[in-house]
Structure formats: C-alpha cells, structure tokens
Protein backbone atom coordinates (compact mmCIF):
# COMPACT_ATOMS: atom_id res chain seq x y z
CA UNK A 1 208.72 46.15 100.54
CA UNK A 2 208.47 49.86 100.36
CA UNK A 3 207.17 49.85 97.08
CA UNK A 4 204.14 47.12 97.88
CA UNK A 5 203.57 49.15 101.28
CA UNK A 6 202.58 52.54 99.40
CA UNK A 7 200.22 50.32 97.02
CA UNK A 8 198.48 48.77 99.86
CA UNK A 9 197.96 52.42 101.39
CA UNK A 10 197.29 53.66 98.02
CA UNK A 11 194.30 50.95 97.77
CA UNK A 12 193.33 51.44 101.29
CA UNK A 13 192.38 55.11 100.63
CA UNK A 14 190.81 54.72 97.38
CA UNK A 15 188.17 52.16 99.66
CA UNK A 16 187.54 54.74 102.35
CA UNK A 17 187.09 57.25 99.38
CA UNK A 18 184.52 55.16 97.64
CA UNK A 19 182.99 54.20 100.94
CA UNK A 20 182.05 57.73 101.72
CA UNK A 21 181.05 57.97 98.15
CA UNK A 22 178.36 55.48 98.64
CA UNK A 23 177.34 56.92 101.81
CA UNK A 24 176.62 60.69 100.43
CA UNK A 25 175.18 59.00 97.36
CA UNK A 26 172.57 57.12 99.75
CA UNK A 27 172.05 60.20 101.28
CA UNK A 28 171.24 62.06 98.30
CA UNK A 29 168.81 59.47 97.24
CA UNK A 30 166.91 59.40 100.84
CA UNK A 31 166.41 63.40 100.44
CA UNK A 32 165.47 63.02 96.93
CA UNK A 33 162.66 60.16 97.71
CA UNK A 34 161.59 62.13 100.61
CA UNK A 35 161.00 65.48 98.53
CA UNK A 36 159.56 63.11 95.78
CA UNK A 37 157.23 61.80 98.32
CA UNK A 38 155.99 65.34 99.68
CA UNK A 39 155.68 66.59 96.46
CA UNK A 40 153.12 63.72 95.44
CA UNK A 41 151.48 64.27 98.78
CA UNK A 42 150.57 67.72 97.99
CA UNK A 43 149.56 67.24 94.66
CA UNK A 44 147.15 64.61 95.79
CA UNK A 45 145.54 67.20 98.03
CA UNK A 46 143.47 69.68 95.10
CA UNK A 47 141.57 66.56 93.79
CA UNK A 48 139.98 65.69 96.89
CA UNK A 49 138.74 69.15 97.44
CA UNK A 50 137.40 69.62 93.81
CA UNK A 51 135.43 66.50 94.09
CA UNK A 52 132.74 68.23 96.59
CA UNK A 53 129.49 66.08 98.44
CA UNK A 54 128.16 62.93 97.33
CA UNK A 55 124.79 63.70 95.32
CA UNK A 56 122.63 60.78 94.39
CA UNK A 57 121.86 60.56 90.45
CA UNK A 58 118.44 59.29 88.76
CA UNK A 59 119.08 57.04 86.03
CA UNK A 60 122.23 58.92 84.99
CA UNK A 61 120.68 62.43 85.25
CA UNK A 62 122.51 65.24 86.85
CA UNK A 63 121.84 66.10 90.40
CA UNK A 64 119.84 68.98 89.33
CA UNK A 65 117.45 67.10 87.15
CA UNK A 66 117.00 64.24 90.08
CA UNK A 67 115.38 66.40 92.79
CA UNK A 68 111.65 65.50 91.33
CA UNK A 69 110.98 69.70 91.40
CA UNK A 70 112.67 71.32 89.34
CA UNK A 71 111.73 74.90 89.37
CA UNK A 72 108.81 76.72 91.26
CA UNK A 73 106.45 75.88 88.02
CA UNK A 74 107.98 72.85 86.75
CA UNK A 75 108.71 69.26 87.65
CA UNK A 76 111.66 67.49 85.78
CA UNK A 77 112.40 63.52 85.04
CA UNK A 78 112.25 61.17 88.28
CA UNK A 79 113.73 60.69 91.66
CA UNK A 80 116.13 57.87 92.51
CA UNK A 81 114.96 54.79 93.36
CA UNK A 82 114.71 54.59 97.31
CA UNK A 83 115.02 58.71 97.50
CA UNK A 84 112.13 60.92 99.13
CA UNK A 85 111.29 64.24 98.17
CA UNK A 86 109.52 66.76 100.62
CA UNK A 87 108.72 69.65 100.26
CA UNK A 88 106.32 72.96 101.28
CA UNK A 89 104.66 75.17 98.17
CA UNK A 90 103.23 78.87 98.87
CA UNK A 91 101.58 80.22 95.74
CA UNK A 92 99.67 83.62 96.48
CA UNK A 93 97.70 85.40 93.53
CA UNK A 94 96.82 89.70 93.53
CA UNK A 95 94.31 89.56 90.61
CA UNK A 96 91.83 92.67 89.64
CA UNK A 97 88.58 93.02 91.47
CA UNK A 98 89.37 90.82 94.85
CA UNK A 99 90.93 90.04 97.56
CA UNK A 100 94.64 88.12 96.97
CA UNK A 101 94.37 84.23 97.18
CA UNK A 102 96.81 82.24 99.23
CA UNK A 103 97.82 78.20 98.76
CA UNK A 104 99.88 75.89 100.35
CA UNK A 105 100.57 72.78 99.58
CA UNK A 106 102.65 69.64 101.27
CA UNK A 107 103.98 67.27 99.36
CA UNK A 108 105.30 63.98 99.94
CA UNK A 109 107.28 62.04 96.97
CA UNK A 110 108.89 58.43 96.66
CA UNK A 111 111.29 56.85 93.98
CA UNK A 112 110.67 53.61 92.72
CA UNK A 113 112.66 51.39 90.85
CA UNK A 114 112.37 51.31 86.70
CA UNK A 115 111.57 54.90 86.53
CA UNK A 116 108.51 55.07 89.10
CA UNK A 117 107.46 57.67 91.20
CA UNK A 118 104.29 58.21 93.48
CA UNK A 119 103.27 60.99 95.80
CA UNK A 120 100.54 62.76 97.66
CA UNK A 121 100.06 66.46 98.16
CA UNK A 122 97.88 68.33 100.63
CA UNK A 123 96.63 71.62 99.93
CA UNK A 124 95.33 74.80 102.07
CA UNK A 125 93.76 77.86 100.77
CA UNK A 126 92.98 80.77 102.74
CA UNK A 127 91.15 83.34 100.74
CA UNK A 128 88.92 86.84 102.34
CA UNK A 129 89.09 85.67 105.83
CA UNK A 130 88.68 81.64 105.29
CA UNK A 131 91.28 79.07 105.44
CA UNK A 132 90.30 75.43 104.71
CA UNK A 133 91.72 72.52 103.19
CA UNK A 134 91.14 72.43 99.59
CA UNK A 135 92.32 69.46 97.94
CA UNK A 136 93.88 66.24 98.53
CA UNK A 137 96.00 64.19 95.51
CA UNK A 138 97.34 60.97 94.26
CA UNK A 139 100.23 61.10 91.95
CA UNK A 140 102.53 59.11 89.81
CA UNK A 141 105.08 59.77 87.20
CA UNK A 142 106.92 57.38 84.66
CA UNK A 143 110.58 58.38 82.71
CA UNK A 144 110.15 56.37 79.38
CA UNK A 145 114.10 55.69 79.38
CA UNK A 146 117.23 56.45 81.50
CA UNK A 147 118.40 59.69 81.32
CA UNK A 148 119.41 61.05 77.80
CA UNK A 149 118.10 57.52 75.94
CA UNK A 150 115.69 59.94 74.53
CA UNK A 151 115.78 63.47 73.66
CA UNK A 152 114.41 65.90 75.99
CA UNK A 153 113.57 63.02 78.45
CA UNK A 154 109.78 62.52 78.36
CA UNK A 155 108.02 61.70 81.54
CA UNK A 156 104.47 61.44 81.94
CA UNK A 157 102.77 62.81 84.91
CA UNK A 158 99.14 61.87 86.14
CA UNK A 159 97.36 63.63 89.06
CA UNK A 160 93.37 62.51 90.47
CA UNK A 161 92.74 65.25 92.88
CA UNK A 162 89.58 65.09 95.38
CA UNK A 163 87.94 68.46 96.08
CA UNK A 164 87.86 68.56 100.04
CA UNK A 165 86.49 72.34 100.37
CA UNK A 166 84.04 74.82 98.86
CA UNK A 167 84.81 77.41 95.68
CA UNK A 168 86.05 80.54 97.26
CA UNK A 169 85.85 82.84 94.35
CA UNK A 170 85.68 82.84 90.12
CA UNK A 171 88.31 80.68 88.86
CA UNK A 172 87.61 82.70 85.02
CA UNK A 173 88.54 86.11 84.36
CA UNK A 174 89.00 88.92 87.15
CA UNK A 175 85.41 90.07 87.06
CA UNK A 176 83.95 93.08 89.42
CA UNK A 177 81.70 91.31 92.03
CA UNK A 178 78.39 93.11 91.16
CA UNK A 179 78.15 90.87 87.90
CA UNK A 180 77.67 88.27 90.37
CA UNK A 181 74.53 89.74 92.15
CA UNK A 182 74.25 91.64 94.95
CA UNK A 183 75.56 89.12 97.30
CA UNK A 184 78.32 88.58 95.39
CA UNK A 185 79.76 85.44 94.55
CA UNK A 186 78.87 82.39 95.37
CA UNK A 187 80.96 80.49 98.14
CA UNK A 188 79.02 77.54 99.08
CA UNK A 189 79.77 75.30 96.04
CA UNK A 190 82.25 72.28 96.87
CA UNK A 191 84.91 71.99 95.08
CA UNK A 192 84.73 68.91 92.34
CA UNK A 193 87.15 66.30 92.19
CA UNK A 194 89.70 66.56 88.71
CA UNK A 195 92.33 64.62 87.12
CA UNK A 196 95.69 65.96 85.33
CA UNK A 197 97.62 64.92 82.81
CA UNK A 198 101.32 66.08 82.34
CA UNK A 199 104.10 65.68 79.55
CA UNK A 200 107.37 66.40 81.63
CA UNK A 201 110.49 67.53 79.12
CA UNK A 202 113.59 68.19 80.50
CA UNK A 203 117.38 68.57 79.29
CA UNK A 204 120.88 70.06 80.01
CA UNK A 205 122.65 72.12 77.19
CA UNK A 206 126.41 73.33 76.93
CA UNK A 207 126.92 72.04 79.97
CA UNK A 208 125.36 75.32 81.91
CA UNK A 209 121.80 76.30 80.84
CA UNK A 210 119.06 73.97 82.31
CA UNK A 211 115.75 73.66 80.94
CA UNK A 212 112.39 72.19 81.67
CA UNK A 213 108.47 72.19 80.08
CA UNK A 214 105.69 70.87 81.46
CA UNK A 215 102.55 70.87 79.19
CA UNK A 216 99.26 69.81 81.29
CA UNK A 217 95.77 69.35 80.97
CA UNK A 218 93.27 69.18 83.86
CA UNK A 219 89.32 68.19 83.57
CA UNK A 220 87.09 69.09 86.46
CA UNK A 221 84.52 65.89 86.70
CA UNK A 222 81.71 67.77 88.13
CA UNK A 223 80.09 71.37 88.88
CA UNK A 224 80.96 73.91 85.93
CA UNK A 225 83.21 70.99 84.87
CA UNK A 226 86.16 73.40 84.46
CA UNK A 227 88.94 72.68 82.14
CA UNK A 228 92.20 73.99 82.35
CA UNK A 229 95.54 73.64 79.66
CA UNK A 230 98.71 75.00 79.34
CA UNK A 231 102.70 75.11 79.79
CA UNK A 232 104.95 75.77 82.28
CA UNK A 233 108.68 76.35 81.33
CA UNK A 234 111.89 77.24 83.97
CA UNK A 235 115.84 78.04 82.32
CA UNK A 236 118.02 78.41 84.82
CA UNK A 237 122.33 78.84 85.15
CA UNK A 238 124.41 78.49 88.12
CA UNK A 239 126.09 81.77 89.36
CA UNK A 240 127.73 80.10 92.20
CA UNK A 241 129.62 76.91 90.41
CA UNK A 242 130.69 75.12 93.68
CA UNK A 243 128.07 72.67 94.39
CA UNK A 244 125.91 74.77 92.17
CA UNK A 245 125.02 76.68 95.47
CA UNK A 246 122.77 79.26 93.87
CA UNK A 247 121.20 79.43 90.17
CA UNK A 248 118.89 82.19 88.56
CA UNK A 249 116.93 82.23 85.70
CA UNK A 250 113.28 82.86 83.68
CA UNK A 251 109.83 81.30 84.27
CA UNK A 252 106.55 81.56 82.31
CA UNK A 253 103.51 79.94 82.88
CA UNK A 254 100.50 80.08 80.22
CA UNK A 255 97.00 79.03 81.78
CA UNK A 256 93.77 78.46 79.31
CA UNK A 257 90.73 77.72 81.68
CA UNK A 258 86.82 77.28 80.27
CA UNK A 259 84.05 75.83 81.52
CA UNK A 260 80.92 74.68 80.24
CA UNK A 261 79.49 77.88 79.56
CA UNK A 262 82.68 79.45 78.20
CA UNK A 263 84.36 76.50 76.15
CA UNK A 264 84.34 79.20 73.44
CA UNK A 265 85.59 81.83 75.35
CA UNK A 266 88.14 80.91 77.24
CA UNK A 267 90.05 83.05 79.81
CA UNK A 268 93.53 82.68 78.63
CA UNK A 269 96.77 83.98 81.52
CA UNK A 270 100.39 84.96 81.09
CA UNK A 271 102.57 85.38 83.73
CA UNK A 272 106.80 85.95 83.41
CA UNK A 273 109.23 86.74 85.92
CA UNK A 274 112.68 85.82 87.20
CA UNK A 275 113.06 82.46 89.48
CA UNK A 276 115.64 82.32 92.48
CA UNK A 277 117.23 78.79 93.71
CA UNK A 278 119.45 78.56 96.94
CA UNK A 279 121.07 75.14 98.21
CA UNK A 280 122.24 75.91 101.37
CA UNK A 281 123.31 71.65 101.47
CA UNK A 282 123.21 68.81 99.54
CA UNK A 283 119.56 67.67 100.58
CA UNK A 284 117.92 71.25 100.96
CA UNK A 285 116.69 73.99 98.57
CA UNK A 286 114.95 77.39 98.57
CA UNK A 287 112.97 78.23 94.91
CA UNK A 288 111.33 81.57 95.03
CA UNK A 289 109.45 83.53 91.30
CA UNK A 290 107.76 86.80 91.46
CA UNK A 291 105.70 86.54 88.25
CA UNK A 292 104.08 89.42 86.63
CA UNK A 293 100.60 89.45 84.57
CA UNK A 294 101.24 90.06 80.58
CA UNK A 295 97.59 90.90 79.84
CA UNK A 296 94.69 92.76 81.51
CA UNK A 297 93.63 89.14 82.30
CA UNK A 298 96.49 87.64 84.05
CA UNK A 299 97.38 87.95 88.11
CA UNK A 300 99.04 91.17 88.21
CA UNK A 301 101.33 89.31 90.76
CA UNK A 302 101.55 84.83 91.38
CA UNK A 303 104.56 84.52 94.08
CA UNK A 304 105.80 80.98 93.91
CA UNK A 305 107.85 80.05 96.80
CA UNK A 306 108.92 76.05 97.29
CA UNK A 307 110.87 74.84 100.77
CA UNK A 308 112.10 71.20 99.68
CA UNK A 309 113.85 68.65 100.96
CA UNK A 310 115.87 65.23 99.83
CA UNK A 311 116.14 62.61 101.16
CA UNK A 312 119.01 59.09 100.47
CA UNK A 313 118.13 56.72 97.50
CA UNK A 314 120.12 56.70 94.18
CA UNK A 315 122.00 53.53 92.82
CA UNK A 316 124.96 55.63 92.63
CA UNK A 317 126.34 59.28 93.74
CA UNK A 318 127.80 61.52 91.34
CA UNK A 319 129.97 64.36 93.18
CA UNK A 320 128.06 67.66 91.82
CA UNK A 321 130.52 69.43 90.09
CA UNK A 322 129.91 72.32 88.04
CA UNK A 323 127.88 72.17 85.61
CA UNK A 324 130.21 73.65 82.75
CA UNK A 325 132.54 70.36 83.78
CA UNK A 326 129.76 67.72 83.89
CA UNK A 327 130.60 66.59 80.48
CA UNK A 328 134.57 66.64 80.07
C-alpha cells in the first residue's frame, strides 16, 4: 500500500508539473503574438506615408504631364476627362526702342473624354499708358493615343483668335520710332482676327528629366496679314522629390514673324533662360522664366509668369511619387 501510495503522489506531481508547463507555454505564446502583432503594426505604418495625395492621371500620363500647361512656354498632352484647368498668364516684353509691353491672359480649360480638350482664353494688354482687351480665343486639342501608345505623344493644338483691340506698336523688329514718321507709329489699326496651329510633343525620360516642344504656326487673316512660326521647348527635374513640390529647368522659345511686305525678310527672335515651378498643393502651381534676348533682335527681357489651378476629373488617381520611382 505504501508502495502504490508514493506512485500515485509521484503521478500527481508530474500533472501539476505539466499543468504549469502548459500555462507558461500559453503565456509565452500570448507575448510572442502580441510582439508579432506590434511589430506588423509598425511596419505597416512607412507605406502609408510614402504613398503621398491622390493626383488624377490623363490617359496613363504622369501627374506632371496631365495639368494641360506644362511649362510657362509650353503646353503638354491632355487633361483628364471631367478635370478643369485655370489659370492666369503675365508675359511682359523690354525690347529696344520702346516702351515694355505687358499681357495677361485668363484661361479657362475642360477635359473631355477620348482625348478632347476645349478652352477659351481672354487677353489684356496694357502698353505706353493704354490697357484694353486684346484678344479673345477658341481652343481645342486632340492626344492621338493614350499616353506612351506613341512616341513623344503627339497632340494637335488649334487656336481661332478674334482681334478685340487696336495694334499698339510694331510687332517686326525693334525699330527707332522716327522710321515711322513724325507721329510715330500708328495705333489706330484693329487688331485682325488669326488662327494657330500647334504640334504638342511631350515625354518623360530616366524617370527624372521632363520634356516638352511645341512647334506652331499662326496666320493673321487680315491687315499686314502677319505670319508667325516657331518652337517652344521646357526640360525640367524635380529638386524637391516629395510630391515633386518644386522643379527647375531650361526654356527657349524661337519666334519667325513676316508680313506681307517682309515674307523675305523675316524678323527672326531667340530668347533662353531658366524656368521656376512651385506646387504649394496638389491642385495649385506657380511657373515663373526670365528669358534673355540671344540676338540684337530679340526682347532683351520676356518674363513669363503662369498662376494655375486644377481642378477633379481623371478616371483614376495615381499617388505622385517621385519621379525617379514612377517606373519601378
């Protein structure tokens, strides 16, 4: 009886031992699951902060390419469909032999689906002492395919503007106002109505330089029936990669202008300087270029300086990352 007594103690133990086994095992696991579970909470954490603001895409294009201006000088592929683009344009010109010339123009833009886009523009002038409205325009603009379907993404651009005020000054050459008479030039002569003609290219490479060209042709369709050609091109890099806050980079703009009594001699304009782009958000942007003349018949200073803003549209948001991670 002894003997059997000692077993069942004996057995008895070994159960509370393997009891209490259990238990700290259980408790083990419960710390390890909770550490696992903090740990995956806090690597979860870094990918929603990398992903940054929603910014609506045009046909697959990145955000910077979908904002209808692209530069001061230059216009790039399309907006979204449903998106509207606004925006306020200052160009002021210091050219030998008079007085500088100051624009403004509004401009109102709409997406539409397939690769449409329409807007209007409004423009001001005020020039010696005068200020009138110059100009009003129609425009529309057509992508030929979804973004990167084609090299350089063509997009044609078309422009009838109506002449609402009179020719301030000599749209040729800086010339010294005696060779105009001795009143000077002429300001009573309306301003004609025009049409433009634009080939938009556009296209991101290595992931960080952005580029655009606009080639365009305007005819004048009365008066001197002026006629104006040329290029426009804007490279630009982000500085600031989150959101792509600020980017700097190079503009040019070559002008050829002739009119019926010149068409041999045209009065031919190169201007180069650096261009400045600030997003303070998602929707809004500051462009600013201080160009410089090239020749003794350029503007020895054309300030571009665009105020835009962005509104919705976009079948789908792409969070804008930078640039040099667009396409990992």
């Amino acid at each position: 009886m002894k003997t059997d007594t000692g077993k069942s103690t004996t057995t008895t133990g070994s159960a509370d031992d393997a009891s209490k086994s259990a238990k700290s095992s259980k408790k083990k696991l419960t710390a390890t699951t909770k550490s696992s579970t903090k740990t995956t909470s806090i690597s979860v954490e870094p990918t929603l902060v990398v992903r940054g603001q929603p910014v609506a895409s045009a046909y697959g294009a990145p955000p910077s390419f979908s904002q209808s201006r692209f530069g001061p000088l230059t216009n790039a592929y399309v907006l979204p469909s449903g998106s509207i683009y606004t925006s306020v344009i200052y160009e002021g010109d210091a050219v030998h032999f008079r007085k500088p010339d100051h624009n403004f123009t509004q401009e109102l833009e709409i997406g539409l689906p397939y690769r449409f886009n329409v807007a209007l523009e409004t423009s001001v002038e005020a020039f010696s002492g005068t200020v009138q409205d110059s100009s009003f325009s129609l425009e529309a603009r057509y992508a030929f395919a979804d973004w990167d379907k084609i090299p350089l993404n063509p997009t044609l651009f078309s422009e009838f503007k109506f002449g609402i005020g009179d020719i301030l000054h000599d749209e040729g050459a800086p010339t010294p106002p005696r060779r105009f008479g001795p009143g000077g030039f002429d300001m009573n002569q309306s301003l004609p109505d025009s049409s433009e003609v634009r080939l938009l290219l556009s296209e991101e490479f290595f992931g960080r330089i952005e580029w655009a060209l606009n080639t365009f042709f305007e005819q004048e369709l009365g008066g001197d029936r002026g006629r104006e050609w040329g290029l426009a091109q804007t490279v630009v890099t982000p500085v600031l990669l989150p959101n792509e806050a600020l980017k700097v980079g190079v503009e040019t703009l070559f002008r050829s202008f002739s009119d019926k009594t010149s068409r041999g001699t045209p009065y031919n304009s190169v201007v180069i300087g650096p261009t400045i782009g600030w997003k303070p958000t998602r929707n809004i942007r500051f462009d600013v270029s201080p160009l410089i003349g090239v020749n003794d018949k350029s503007p020895q200073i054309e300030m571009f300086a665009v105020f835009s803003v962005l509104f919705g549209g976009g079948e789908s948001h792409e969070s804008e990352a930078p640039a040099s991670t667009r396409n990992r």
